[in-house]
N, C-alpha and C. Protein backbone atom coordinates (compact mmCIF):
# COMPACT_ATOMS: atom_id res chain seq x y z
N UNK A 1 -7.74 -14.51 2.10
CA UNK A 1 -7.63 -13.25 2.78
C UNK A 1 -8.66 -12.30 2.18
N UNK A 2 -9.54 -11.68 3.04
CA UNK A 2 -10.28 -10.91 2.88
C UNK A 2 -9.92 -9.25 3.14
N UNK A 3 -10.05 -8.42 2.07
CA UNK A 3 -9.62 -6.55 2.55
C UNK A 3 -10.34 -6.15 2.08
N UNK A 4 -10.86 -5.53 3.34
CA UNK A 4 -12.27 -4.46 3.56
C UNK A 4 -11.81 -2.85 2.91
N UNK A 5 -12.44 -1.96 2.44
CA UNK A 5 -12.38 -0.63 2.33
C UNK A 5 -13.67 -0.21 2.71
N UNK A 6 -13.36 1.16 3.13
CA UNK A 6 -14.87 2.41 3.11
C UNK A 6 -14.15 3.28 2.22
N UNK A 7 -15.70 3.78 1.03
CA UNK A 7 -15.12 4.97 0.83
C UNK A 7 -14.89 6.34 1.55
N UNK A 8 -13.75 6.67 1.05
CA UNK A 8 -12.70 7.89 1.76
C UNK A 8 -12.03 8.64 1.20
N UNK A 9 -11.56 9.52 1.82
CA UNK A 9 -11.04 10.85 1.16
C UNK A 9 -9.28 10.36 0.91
N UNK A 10 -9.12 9.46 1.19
CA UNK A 10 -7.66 8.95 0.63
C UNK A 10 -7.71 8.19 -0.58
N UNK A 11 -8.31 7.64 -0.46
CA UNK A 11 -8.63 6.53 -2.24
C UNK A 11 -9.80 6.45 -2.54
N UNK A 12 -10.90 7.23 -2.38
CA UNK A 12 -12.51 6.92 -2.87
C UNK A 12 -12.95 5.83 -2.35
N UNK A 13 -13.83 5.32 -3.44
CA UNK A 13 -14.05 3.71 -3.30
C UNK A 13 -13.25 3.07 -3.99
N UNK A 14 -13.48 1.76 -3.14
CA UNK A 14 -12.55 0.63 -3.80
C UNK A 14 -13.37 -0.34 -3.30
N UNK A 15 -13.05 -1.27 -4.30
CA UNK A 15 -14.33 -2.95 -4.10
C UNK A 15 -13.49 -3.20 -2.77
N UNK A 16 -14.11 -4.48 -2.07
CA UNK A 16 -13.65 -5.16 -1.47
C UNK A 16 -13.28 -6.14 -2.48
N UNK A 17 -12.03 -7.06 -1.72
CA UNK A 17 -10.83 -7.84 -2.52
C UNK A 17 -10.70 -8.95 -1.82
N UNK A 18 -10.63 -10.47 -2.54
CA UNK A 18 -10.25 -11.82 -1.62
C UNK A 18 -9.32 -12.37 -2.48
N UNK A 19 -8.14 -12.65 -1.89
CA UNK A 19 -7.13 -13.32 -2.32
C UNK A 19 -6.65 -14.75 -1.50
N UNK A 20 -6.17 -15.68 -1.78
CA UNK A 20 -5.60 -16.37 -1.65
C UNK A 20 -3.92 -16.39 -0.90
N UNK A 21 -3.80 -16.09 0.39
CA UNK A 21 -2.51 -16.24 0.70
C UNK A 21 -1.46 -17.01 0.82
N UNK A 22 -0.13 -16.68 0.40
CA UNK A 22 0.96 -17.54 0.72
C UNK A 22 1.90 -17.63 1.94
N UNK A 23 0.96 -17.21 2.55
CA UNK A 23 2.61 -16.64 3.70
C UNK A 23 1.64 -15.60 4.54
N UNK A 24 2.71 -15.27 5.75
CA UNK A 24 2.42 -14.74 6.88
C UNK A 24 2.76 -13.07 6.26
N UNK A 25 1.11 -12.02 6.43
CA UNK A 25 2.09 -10.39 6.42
C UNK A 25 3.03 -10.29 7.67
N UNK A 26 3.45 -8.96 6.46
CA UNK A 26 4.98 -8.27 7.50
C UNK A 26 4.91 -7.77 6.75
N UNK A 27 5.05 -6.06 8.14
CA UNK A 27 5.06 -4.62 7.69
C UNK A 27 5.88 -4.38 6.97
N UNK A 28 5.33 -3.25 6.04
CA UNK A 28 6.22 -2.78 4.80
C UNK A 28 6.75 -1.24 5.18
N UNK A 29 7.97 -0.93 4.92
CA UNK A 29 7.95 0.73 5.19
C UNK A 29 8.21 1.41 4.07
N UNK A 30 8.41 1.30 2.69
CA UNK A 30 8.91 1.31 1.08
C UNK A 30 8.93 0.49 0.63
N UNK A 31 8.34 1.57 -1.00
CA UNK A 31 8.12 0.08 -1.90
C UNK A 31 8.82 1.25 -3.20
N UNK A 32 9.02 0.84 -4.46
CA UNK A 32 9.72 0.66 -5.03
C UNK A 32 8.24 1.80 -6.16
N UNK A 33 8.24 2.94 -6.35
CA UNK A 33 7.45 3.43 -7.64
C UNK A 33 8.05 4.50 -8.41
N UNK A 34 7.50 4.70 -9.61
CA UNK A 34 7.96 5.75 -10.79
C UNK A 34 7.71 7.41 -10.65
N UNK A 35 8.00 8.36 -9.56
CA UNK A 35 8.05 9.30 -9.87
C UNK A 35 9.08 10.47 -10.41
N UNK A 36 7.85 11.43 -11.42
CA UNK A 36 8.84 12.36 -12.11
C UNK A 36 10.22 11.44 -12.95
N UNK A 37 9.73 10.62 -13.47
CA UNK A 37 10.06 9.89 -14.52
C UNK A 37 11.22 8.69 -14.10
N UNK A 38 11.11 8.69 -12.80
CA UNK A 38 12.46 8.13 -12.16
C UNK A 38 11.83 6.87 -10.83
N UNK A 39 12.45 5.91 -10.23
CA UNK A 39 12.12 4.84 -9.58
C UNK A 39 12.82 5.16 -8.54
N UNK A 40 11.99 5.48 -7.45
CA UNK A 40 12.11 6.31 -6.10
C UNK A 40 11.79 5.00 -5.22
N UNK A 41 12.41 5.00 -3.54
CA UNK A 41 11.40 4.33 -2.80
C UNK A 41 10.84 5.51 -1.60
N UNK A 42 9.91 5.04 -1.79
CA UNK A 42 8.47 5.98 -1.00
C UNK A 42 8.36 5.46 -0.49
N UNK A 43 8.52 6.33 1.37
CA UNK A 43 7.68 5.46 2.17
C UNK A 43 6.26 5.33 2.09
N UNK A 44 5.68 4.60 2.83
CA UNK A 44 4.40 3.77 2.66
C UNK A 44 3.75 3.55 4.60
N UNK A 45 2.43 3.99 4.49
CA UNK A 45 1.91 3.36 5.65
C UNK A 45 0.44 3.21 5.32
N UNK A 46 -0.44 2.71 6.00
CA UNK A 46 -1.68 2.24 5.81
C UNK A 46 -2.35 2.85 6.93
N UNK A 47 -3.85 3.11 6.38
CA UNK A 47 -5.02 4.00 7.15
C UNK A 47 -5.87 3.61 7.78
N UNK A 48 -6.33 3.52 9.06
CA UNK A 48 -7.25 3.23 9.82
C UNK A 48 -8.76 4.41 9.21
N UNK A 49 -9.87 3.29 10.07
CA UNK A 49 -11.22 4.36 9.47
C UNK A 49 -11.18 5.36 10.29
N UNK A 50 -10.54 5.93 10.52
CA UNK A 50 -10.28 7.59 11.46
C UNK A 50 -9.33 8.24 10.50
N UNK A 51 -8.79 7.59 9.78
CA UNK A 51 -7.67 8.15 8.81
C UNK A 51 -6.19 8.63 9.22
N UNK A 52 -6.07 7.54 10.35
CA UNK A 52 -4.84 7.35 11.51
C UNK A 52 -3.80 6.39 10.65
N UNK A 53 -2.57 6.86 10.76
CA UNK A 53 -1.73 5.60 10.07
C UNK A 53 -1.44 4.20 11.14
N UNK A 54 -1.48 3.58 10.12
CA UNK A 54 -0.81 2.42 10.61
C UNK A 54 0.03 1.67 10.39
N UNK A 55 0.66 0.53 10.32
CA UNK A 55 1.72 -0.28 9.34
C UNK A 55 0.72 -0.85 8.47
N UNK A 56 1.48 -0.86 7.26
CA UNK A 56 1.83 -1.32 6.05
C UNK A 56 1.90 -2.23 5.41
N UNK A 57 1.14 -3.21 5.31
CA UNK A 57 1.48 -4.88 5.27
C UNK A 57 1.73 -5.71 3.97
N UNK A 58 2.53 -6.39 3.97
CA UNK A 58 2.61 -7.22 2.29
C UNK A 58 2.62 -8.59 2.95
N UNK A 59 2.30 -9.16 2.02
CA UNK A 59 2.02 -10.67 1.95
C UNK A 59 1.81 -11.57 0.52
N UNK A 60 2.66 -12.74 0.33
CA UNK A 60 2.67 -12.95 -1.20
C UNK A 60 1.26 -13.47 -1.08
N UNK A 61 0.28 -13.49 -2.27
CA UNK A 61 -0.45 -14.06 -2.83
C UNK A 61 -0.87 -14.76 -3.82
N UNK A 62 -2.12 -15.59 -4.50
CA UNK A 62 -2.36 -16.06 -5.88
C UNK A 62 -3.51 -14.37 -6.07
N UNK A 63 -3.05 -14.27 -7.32
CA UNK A 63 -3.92 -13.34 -7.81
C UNK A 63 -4.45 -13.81 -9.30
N UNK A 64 -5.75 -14.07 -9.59
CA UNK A 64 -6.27 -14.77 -10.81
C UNK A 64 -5.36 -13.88 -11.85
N UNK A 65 -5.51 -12.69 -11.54
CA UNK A 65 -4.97 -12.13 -13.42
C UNK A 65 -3.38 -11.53 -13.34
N UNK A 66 -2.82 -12.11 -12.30
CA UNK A 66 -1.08 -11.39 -12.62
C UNK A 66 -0.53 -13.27 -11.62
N UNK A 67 -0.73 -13.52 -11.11
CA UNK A 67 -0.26 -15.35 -10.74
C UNK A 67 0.11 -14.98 -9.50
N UNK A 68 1.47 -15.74 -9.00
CA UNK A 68 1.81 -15.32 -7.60
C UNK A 68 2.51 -13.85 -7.27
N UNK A 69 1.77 -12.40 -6.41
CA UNK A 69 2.31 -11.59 -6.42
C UNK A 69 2.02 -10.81 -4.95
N UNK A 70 3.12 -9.91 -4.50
CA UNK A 70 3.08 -9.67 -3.19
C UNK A 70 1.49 -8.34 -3.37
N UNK A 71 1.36 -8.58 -2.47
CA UNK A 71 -0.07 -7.87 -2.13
C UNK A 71 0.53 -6.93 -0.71
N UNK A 72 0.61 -5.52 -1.01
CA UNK A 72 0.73 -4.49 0.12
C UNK A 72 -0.89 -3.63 0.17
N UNK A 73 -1.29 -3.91 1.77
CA UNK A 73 -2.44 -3.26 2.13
C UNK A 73 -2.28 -2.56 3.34
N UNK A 74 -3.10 -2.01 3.57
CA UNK A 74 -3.56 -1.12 4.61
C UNK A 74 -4.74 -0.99 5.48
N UNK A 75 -5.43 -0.30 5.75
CA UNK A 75 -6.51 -0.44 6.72
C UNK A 75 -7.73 -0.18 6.26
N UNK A 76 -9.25 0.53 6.50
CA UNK A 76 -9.90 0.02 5.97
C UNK A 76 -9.90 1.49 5.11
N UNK A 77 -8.65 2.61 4.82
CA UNK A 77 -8.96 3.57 4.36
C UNK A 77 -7.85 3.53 3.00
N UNK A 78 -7.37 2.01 2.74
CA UNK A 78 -6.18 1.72 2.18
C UNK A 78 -4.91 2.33 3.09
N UNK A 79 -3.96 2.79 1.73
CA UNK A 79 -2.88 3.30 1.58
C UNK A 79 -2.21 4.55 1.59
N UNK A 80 -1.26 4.94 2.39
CA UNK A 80 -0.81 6.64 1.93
C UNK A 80 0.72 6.05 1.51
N UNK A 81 1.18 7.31 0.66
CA UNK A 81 2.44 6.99 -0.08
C UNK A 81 3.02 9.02 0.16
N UNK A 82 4.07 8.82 0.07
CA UNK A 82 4.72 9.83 -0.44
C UNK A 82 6.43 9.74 -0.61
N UNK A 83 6.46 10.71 -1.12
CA UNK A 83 7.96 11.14 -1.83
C UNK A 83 9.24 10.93 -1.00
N UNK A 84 10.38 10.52 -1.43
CA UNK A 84 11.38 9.87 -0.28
C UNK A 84 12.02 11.58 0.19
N UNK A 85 11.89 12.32 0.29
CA UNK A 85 11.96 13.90 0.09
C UNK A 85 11.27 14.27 0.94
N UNK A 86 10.48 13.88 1.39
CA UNK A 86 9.15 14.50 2.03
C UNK A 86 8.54 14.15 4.00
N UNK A 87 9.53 15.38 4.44
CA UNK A 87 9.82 14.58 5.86
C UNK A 87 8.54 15.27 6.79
N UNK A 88 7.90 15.74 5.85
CA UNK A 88 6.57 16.04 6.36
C UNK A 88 5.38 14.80 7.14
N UNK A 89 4.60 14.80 8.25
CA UNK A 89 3.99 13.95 9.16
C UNK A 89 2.78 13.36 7.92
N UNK A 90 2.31 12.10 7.81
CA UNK A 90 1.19 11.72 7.24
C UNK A 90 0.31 12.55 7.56
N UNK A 91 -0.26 13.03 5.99
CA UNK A 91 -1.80 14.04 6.08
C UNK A 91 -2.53 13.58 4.97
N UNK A 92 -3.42 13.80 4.62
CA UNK A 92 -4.54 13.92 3.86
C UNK A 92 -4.62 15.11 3.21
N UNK A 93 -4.17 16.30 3.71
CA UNK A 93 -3.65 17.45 3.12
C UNK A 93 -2.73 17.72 2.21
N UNK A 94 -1.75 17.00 2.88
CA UNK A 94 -0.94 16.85 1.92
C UNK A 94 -0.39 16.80 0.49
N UNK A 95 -0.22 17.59 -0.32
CA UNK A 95 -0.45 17.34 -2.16
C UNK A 95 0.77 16.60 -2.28
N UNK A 96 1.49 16.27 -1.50
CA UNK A 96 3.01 15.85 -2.14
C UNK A 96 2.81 14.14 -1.57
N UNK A 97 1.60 14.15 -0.72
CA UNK A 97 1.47 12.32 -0.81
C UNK A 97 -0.21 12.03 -1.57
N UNK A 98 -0.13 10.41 -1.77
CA UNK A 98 -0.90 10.22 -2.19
C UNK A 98 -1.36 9.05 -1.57
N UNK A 99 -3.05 8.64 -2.15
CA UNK A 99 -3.53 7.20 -1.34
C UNK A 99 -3.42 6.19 -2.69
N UNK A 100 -3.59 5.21 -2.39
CA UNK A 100 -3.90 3.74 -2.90
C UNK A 100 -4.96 2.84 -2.30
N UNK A 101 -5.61 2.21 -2.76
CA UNK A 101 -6.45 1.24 -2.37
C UNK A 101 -5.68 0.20 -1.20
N UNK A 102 -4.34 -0.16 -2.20
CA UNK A 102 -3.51 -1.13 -2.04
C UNK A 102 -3.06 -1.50 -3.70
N UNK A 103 -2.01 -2.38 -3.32
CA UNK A 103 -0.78 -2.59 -4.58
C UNK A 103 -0.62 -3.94 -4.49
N UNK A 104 -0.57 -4.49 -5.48
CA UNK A 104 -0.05 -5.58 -6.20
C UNK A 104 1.36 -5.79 -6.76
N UNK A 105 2.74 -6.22 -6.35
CA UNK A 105 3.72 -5.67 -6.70
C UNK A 105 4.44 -6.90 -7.32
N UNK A 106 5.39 -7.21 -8.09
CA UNK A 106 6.16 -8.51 -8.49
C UNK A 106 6.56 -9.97 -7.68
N UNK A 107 6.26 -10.82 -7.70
CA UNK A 107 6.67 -11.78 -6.81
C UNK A 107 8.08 -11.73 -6.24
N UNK A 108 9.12 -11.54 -6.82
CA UNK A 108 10.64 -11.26 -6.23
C UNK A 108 10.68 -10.57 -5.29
N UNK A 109 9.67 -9.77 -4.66
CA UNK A 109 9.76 -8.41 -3.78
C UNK A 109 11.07 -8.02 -3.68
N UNK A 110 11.50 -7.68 -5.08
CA UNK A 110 12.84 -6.14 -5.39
C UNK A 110 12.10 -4.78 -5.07
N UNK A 111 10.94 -4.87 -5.29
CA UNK A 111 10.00 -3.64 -4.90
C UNK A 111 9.42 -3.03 -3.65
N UNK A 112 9.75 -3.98 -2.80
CA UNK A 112 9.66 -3.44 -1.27
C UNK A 112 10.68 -3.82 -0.33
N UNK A 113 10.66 -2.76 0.91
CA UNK A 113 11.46 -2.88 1.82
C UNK A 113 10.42 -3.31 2.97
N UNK A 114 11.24 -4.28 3.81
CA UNK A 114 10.31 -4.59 4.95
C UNK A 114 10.95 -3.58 6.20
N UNK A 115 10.04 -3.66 7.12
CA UNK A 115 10.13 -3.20 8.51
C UNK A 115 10.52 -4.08 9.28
């Protein structure tokens, strides 16, 4: 599996990435991260190059330096994340969300919710 990025005003640059897949994606809508000192689930959607959301995708993979682990991506602008609190529309404006390239998360996927 091949994931493209441009740099962008959601995650900068980011290399392009080839992994090895195990399995078919399927959209993600939360995943499992540490804010304000505590393990929240945040929803999650992924960015088109217009900076349009889209779904969210995980898929297990081989990754050379962590072994078999779910891989959540997005489009070619990555990832947006924000706060389970936060019933505000996906922006870029936004200070209370943030981007990602994309995530690498534990093989068990306890860390995400599917769609």
């Amino acid at each position: 599996m091949f994931v493209r990025f441009e740099e962008n005003p959601n995650c900068g640059f980011v290399d392009d990435r080839v992994w090895k897949e195990e399995g078919v994606p399927r959209p993600v809508r939360e995943i499992l991260r540490a804010r304000d000192g505590q393990e929240v689930w945040c929803p999650i959607t992924g960015l088109n190059k217009e900076g349009q959301p889209i779904p969210a995708l995980g898929v297990k993979v081989e990754d050379s330096g962590e072994g078999t682990c779910w891989l959540v991506y997005g489009g070619l602008w990555g990832l947006r994340l924000k706060s389970p609190d936060n019933p505000k529309a996906w922006s870029l404006e936004d200070s209370a969300q943030w981007g990602e390239g994309f995530l690498l998360l534990p093989p068990d996927g306890q860390d995400l919710h599917f769609a």
